[in-house]
C-alpha atoms as a PDB file:
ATOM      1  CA  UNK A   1     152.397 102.863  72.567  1.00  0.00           C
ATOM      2  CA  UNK A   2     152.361  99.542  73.479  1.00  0.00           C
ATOM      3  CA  UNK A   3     153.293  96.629  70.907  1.00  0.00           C
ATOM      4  CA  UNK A   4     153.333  92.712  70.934  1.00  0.00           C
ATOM      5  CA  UNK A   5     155.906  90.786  68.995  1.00  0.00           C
ATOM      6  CA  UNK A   6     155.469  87.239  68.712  1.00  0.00           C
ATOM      7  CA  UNK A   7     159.186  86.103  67.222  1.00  0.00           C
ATOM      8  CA  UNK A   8     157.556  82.624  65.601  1.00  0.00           C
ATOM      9  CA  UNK A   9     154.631  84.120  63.986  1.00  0.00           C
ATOM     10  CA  UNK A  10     153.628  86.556  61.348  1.00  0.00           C
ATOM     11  CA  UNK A  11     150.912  89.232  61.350  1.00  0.00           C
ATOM     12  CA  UNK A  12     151.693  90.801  64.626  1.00  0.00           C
ATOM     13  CA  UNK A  13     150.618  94.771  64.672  1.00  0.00           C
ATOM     14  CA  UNK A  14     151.746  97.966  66.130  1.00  0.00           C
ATOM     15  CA  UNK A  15     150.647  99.534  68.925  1.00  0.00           C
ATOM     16  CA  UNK A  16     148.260  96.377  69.289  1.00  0.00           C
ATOM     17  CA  UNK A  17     148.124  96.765  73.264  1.00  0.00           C
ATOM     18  CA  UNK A  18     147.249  99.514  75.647  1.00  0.00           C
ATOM     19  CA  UNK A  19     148.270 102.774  73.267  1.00  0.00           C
ATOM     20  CA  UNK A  20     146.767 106.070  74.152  1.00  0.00           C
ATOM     21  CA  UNK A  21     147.270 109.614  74.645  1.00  0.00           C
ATOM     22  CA  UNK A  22     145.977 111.774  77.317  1.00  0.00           C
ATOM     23  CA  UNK A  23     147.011 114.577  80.599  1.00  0.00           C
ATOM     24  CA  UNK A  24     147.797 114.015  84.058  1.00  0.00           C
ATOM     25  CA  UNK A  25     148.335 116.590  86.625  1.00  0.00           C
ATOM     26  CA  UNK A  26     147.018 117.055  90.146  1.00  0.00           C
ATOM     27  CA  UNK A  27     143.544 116.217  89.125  1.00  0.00           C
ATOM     28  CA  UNK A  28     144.616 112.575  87.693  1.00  0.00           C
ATOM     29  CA  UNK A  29     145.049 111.209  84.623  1.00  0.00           C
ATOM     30  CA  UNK A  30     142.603 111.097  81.829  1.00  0.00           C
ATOM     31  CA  UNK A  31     143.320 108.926  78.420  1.00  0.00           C
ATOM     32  CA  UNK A  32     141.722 108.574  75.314  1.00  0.00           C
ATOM     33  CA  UNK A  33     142.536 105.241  72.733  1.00  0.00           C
ATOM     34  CA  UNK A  34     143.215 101.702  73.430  1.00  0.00           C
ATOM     35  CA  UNK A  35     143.640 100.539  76.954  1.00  0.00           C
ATOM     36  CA  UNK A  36     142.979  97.227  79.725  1.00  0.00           C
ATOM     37  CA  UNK A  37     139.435  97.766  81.099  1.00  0.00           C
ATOM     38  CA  UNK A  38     139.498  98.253  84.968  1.00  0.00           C
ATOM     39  CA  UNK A  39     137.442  95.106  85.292  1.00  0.00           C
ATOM     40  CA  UNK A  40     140.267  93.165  83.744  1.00  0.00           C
ATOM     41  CA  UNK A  41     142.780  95.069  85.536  1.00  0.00           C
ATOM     42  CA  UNK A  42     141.674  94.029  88.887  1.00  0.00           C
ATOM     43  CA  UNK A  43     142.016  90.298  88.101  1.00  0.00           C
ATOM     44  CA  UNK A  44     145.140  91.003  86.683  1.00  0.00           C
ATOM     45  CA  UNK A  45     146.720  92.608  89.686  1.00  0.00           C
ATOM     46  CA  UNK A  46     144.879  89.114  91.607  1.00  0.00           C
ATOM     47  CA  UNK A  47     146.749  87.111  89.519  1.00  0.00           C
ATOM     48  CA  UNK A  48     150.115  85.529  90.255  1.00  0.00           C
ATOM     49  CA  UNK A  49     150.922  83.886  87.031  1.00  0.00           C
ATOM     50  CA  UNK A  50     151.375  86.852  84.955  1.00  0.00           C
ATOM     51  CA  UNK A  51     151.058  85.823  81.070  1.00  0.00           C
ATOM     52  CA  UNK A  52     152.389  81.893  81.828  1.00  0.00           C
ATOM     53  CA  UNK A  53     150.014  78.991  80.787  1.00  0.00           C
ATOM     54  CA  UNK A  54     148.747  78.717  84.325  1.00  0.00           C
ATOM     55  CA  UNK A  55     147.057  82.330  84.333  1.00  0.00           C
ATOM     56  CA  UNK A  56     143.557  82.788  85.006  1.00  0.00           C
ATOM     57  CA  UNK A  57     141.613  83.916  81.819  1.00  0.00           C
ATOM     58  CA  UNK A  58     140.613  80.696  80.958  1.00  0.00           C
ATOM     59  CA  UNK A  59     138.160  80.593  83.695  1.00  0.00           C
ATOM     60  CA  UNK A  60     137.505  84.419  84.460  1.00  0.00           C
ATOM     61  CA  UNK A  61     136.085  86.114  82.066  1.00  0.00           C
ATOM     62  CA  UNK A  62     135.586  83.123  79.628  1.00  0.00           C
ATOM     63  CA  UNK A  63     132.520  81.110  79.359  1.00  0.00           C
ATOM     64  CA  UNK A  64     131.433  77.568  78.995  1.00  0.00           C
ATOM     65  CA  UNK A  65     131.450  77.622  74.938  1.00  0.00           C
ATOM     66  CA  UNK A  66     132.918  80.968  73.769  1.00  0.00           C
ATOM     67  CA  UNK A  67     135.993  81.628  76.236  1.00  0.00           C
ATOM     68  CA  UNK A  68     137.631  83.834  77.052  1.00  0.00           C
ATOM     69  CA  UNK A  69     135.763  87.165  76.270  1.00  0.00           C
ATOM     70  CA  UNK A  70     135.599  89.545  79.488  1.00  0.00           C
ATOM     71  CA  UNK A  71     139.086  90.684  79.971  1.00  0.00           C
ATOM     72  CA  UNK A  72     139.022  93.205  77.253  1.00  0.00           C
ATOM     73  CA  UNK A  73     141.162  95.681  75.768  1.00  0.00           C
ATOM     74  CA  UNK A  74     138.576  98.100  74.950  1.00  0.00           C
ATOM     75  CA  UNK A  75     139.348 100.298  71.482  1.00  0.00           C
ATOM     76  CA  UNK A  76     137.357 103.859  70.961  1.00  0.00           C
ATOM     77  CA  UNK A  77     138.230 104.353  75.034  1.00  0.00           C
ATOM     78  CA  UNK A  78     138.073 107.010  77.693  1.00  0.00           C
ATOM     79  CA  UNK A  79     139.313 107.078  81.164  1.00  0.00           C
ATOM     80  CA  UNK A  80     140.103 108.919  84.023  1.00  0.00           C
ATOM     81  CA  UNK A  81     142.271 107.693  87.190  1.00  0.00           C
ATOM     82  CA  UNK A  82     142.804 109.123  90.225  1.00  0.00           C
ATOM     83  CA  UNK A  83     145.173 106.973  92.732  1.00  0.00           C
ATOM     84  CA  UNK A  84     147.524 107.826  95.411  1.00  0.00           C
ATOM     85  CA  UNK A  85     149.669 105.680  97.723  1.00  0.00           C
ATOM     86  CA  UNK A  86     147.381 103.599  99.004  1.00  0.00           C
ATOM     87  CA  UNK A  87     144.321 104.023  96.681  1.00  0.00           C
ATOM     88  CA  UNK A  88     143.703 104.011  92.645  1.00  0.00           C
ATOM     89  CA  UNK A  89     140.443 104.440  91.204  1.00  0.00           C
ATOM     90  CA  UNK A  90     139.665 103.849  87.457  1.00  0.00           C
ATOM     91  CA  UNK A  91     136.788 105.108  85.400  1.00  0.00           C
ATOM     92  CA  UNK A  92     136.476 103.913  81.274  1.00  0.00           C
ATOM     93  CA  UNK A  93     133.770 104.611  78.841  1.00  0.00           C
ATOM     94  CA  UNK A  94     134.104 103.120  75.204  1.00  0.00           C
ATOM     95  CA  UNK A  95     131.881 103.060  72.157  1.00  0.00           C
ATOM     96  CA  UNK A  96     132.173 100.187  69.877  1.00  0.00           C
ATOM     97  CA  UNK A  97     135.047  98.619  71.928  1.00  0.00           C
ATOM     98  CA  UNK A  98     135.652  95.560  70.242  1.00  0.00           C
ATOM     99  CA  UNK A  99     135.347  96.509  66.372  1.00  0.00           C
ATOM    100  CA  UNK A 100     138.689  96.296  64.903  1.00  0.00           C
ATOM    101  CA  UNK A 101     138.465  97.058  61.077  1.00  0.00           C
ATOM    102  CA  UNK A 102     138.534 101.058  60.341  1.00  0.00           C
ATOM    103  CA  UNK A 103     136.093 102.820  57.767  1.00  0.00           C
ATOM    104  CA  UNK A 104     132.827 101.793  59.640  1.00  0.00           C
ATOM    105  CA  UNK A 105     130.880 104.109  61.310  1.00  0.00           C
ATOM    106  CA  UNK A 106     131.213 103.295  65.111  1.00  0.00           C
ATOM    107  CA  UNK A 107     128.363 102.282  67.008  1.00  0.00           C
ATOM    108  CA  UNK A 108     127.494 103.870  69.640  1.00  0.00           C
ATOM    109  CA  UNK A 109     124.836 101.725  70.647  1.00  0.00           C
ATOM    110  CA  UNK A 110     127.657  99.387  71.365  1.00  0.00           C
ATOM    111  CA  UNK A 111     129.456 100.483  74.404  1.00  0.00           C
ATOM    112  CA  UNK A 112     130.967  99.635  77.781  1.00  0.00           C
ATOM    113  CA  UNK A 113     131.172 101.096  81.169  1.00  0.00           C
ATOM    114  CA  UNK A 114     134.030  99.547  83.413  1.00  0.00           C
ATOM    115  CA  UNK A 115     134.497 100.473  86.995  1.00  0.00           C
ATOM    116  CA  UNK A 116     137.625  99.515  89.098  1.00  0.00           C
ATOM    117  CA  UNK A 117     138.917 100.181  92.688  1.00  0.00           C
ATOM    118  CA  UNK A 118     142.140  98.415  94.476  1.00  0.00           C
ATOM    119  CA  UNK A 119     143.288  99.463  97.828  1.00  0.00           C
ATOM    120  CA  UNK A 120     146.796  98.745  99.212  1.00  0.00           C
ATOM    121  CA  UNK A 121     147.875  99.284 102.462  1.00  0.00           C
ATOM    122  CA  UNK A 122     150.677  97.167 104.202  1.00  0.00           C
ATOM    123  CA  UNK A 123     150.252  93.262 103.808  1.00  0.00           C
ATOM    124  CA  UNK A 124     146.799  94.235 102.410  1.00  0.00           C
ATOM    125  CA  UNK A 125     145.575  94.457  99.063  1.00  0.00           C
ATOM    126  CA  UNK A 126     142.145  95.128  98.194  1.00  0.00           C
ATOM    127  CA  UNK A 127     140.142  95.640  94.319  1.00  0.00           C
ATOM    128  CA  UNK A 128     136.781  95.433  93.257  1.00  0.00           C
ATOM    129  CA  UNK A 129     135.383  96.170  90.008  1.00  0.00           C
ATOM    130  CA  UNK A 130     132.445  96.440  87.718  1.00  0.00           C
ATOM    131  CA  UNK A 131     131.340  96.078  83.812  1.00  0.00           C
ATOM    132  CA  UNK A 132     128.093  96.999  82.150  1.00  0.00           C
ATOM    133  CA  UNK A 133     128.063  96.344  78.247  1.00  0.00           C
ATOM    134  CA  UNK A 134     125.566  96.905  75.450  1.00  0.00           C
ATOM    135  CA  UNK A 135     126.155  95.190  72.383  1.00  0.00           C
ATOM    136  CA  UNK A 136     128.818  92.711  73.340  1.00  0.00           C
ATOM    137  CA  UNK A 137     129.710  90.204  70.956  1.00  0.00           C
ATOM    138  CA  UNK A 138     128.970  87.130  73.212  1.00  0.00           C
ATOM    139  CA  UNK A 139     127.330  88.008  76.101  1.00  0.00           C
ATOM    140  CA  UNK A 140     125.286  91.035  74.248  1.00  0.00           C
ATOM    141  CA  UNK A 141     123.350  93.171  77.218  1.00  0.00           C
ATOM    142  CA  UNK A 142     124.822  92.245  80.421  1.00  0.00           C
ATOM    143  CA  UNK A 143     127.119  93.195  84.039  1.00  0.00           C
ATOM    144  CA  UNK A 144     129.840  91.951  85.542  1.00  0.00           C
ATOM    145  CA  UNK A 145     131.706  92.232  89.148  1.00  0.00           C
ATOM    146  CA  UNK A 146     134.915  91.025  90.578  1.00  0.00           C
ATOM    147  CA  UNK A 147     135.967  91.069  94.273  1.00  0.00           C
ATOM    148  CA  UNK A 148     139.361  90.321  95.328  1.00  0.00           C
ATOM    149  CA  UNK A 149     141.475  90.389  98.190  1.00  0.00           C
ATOM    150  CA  UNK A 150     145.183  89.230  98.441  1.00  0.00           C
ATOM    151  CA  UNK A 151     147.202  88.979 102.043  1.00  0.00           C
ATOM    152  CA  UNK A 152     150.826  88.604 103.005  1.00  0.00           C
ATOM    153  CA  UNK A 153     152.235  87.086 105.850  1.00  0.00           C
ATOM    154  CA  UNK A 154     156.192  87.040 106.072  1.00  0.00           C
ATOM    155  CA  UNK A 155     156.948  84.715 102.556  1.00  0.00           C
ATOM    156  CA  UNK A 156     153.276  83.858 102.145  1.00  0.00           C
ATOM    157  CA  UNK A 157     150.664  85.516 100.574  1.00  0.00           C
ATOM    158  CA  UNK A 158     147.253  84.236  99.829  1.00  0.00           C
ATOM    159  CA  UNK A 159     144.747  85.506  97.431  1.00  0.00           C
ATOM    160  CA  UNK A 160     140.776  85.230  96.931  1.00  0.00           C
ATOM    161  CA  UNK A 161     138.398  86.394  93.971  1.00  0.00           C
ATOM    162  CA  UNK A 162     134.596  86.274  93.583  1.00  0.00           C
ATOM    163  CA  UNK A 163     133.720  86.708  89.560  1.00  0.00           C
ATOM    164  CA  UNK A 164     129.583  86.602  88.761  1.00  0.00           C
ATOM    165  CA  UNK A 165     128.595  87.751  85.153  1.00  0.00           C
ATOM    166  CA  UNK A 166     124.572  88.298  84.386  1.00  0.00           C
ATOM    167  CA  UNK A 167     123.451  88.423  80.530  1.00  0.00           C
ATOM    168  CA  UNK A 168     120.179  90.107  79.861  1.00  0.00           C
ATOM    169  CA  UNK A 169     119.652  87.825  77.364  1.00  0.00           C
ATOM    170  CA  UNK A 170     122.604  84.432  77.155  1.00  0.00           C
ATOM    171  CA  UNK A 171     122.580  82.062  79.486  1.00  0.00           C
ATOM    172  CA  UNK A 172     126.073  80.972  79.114  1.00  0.00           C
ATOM    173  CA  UNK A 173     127.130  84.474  80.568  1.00  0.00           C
ATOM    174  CA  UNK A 174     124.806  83.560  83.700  1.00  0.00           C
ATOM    175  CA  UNK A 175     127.229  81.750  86.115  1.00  0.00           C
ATOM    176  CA  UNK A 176     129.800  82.533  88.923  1.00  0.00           C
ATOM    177  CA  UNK A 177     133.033  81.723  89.084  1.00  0.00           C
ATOM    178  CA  UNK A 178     135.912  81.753  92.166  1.00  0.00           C
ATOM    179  CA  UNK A 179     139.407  81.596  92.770  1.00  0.00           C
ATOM    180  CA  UNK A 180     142.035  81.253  95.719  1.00  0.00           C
ATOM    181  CA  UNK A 181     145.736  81.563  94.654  1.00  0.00           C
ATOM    182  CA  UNK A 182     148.954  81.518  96.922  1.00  0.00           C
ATOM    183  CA  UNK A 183     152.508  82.371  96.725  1.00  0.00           C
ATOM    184  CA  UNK A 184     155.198  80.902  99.216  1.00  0.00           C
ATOM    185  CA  UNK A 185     158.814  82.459  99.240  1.00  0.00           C
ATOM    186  CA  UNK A 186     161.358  79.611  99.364  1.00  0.00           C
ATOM    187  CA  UNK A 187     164.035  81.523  99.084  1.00  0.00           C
ATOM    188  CA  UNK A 188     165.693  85.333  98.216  1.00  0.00           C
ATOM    189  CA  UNK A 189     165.344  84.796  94.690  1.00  0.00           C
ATOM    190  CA  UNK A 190     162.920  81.567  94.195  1.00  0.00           C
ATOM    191  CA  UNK A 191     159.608  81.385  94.985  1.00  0.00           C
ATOM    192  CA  UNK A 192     156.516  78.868  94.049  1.00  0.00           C
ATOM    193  CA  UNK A 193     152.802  79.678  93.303  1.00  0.00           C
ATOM    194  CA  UNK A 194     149.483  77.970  93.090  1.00  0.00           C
ATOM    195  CA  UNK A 195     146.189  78.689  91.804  1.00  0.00           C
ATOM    196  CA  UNK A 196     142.991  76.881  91.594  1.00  0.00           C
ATOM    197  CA  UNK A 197     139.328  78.190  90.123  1.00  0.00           C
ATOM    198  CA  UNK A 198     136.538  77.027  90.013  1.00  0.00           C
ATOM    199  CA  UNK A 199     133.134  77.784  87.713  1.00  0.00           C
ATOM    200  CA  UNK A 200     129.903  76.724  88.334  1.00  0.00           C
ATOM    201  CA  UNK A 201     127.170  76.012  85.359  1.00  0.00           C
ATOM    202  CA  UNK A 202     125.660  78.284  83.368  1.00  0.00           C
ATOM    203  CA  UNK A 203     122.120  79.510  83.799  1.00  0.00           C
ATOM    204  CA  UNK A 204     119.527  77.033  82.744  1.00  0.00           C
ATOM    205  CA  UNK A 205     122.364  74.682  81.166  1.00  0.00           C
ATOM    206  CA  UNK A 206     123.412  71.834  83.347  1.00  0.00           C
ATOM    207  CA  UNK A 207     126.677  70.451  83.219  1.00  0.00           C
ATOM    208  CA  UNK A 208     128.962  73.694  82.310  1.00  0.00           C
ATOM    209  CA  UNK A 209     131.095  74.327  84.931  1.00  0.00           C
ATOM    210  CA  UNK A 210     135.047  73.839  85.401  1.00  0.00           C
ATOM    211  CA  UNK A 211     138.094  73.913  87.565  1.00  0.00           C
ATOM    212  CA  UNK A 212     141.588  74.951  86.940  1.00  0.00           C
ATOM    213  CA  UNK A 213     144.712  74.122  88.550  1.00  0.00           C
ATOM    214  CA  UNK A 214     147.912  76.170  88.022  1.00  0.00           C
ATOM    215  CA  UNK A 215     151.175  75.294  89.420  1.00  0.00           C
ATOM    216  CA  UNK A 216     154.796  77.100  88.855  1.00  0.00           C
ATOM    217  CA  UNK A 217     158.069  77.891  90.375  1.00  0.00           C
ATOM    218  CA  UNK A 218     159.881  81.094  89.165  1.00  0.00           C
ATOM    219  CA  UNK A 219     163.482  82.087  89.852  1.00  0.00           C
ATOM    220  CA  UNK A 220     164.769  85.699  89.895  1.00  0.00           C
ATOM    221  CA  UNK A 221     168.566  85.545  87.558  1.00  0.00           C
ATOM    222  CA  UNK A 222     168.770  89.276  88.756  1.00  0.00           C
ATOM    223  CA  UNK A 223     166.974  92.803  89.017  1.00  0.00           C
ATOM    224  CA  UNK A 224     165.351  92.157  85.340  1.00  0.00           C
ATOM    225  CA  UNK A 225     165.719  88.696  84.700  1.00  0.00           C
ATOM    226  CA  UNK A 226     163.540  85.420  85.514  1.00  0.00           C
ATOM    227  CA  UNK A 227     163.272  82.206  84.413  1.00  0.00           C
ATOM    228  CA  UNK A 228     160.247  79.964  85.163  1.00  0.00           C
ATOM    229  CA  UNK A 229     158.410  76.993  85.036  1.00  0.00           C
ATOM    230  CA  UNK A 230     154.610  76.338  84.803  1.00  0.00           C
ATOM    231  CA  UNK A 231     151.862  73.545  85.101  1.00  0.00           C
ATOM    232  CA  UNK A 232     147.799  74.135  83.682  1.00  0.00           C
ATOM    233  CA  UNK A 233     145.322  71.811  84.098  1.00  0.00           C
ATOM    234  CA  UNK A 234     141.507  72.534  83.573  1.00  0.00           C
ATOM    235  CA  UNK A 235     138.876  70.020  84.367  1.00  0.00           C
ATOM    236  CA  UNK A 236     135.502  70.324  82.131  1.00  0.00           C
ATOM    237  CA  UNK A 237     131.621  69.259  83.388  1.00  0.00           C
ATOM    238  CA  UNK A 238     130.344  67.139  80.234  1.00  0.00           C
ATOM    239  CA  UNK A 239     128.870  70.344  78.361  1.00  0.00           C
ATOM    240  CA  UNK A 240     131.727  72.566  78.559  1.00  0.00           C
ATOM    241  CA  UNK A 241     135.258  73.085  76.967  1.00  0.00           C
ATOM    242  CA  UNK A 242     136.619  75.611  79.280  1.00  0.00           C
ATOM    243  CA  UNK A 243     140.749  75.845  77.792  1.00  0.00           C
ATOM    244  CA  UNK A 244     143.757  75.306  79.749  1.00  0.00           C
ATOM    245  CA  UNK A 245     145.681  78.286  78.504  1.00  0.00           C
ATOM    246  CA  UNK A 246     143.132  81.323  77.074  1.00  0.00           C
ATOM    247  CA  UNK A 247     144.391  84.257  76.394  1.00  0.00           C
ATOM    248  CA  UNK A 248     147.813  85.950  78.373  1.00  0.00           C
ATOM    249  CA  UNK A 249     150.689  83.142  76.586  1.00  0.00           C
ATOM    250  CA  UNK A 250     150.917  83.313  73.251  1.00  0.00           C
ATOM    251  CA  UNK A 251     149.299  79.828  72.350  1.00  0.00           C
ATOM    252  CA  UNK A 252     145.918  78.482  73.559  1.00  0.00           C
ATOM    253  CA  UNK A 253     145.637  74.935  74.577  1.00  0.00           C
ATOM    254  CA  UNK A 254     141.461  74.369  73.239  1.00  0.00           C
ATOM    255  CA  UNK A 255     139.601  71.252  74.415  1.00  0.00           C
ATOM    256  CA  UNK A 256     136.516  69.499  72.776  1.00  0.00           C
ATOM    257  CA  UNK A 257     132.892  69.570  75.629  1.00  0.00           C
ATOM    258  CA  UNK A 258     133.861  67.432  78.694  1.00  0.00           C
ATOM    259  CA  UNK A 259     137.572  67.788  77.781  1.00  0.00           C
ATOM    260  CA  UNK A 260     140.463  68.068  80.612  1.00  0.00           C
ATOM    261  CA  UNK A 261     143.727  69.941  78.618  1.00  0.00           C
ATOM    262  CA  UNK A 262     146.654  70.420  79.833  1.00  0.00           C
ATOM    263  CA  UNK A 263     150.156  72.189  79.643  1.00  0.00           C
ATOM    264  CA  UNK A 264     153.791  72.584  80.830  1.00  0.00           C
ATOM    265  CA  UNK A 265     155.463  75.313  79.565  1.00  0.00           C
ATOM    266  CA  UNK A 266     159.135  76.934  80.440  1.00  0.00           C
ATOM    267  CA  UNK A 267     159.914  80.670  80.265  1.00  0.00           C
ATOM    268  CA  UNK A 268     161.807  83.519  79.932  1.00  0.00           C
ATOM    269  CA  UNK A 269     160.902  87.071  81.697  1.00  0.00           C
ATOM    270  CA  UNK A 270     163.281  89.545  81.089  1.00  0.00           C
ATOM    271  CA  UNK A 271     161.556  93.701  81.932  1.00  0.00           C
ATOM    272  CA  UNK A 272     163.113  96.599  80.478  1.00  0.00           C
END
């Protein structure tokens, strides 16, 4: 069971995150309830800014007018995983995945496959995933891939991503999107990170692409402690209002079309 508090706000739920139940043994694991879709996974484990301002939802998975809407948490979920040291494979199924409100009738003619491999061996990291949906909200009838690849050498490490998403139907969910990200090591406990992406136009509507700069420096206090500061910037085409924080912090920075938000946050990571 997995909860989200926000201290300055009211209406926060239990077991609002990833909450399931399921088996694992020496076949894998297999869950059933309310869990991260392996397509959003994989861009997660890209991702070097965590749930600062300067993460990357704004851009993947979100589209020129509607957001952020492809890095879901899927509800009525199964899925097996298999993974071992160097390999971990995720398969999810979910009817109705986004409907909230309990005492309908869940329809299964609203659903969502989601398909994710990573691969880690070394300095190498490898995922790739991939998302068919029925019935989505936004994007309706439609796929989706990711491809990502992160390297390390000595305090370095660089990261790419490839993101295209194909409606059947919505042009805004026609367009691709990429990303290169990069961490340098400055010292044992400090270390600063960079990310830019960029998202061409839609489909059929000119003008609706975007890039996004994030910038941050985070500083290790010890074993479960951080503290850390971070720097968004998103740059809007005329037609679009891509955000500079979507989804991942706890408040969204929203723009008007042809907008360029911004934000500077400072944080607090403590893991337990």
């Amino acid at each position: 069971i997995e909860s989200e508090v926000v201290f300055d706000e009211t209406g926060n739920s239990l077991a609002g995150r990833n909450t399931y139940a399921g088996l694992k043994g020496g076949f894998g694991k297999f869950i059933v309830g309310h869990h991260d879709t392996p397509f959003k996974t994989v861009a997660s484990k890209w991702g070097v800014f965590g749930d600062s301002v300067a993460e990357r939802r704004s851009i993947l998975g979100a589209g020129y007018a509607s957001g952020n809407q492809l890095n879901e948490r899927a509800k009525n979920a199964m899925m097996y995983e298999m993974k071992t040291k160097t390999v971990n494979f995720q398969a999810m199924y979910a009817v109705a995945p986004e409907d909230a409100a309990d005492g309908k009738v869940d329809n299964s003619q609203k659903n969502v496959t989601s398909l994710g491999l990573r691969y880690k061996a070394g300095p190498l990291w490898l995922g790739a995933a991939y998302e068919a949906w029925k019935g989505h909200s936004k994007m309706v009838d439609g796929n989706a891939m990711r491809l990502g690849a992160k390297y390390k050498m000595g305090n370095t490490q660089l990261g790419l991503i490839y993101e295209t998403i194909d409606s059947s139907t919505v042009n805004e969910w026609k367009r691709n999107a990429y990303g290169l990200n990069a961490k340098f090591k400055i010292s044992k406990k400090t270390d600063i990170r960079a990310q830019y992406l960029i998202v061409g136009s839609a489909k059929n509507v000119a003008n609706t692409g975007a890039t996004k700069l994030g910038l941050g420096i985070f500083h290790k206090l010890g074993k479960k402690a951080q503290v850390y500061a971070a720097y968004a910037a998103t740059n809007n085409d005329a037609n679009a209002k891509f955000q500079a924080v979507d989804g991942g912090h706890g408040d969204e920075v929203k723009t008007v079309n042809g907008g360029n938000p911004s934000s500077i946050s400072v944080g607090m990571i403590y893991k337990f």
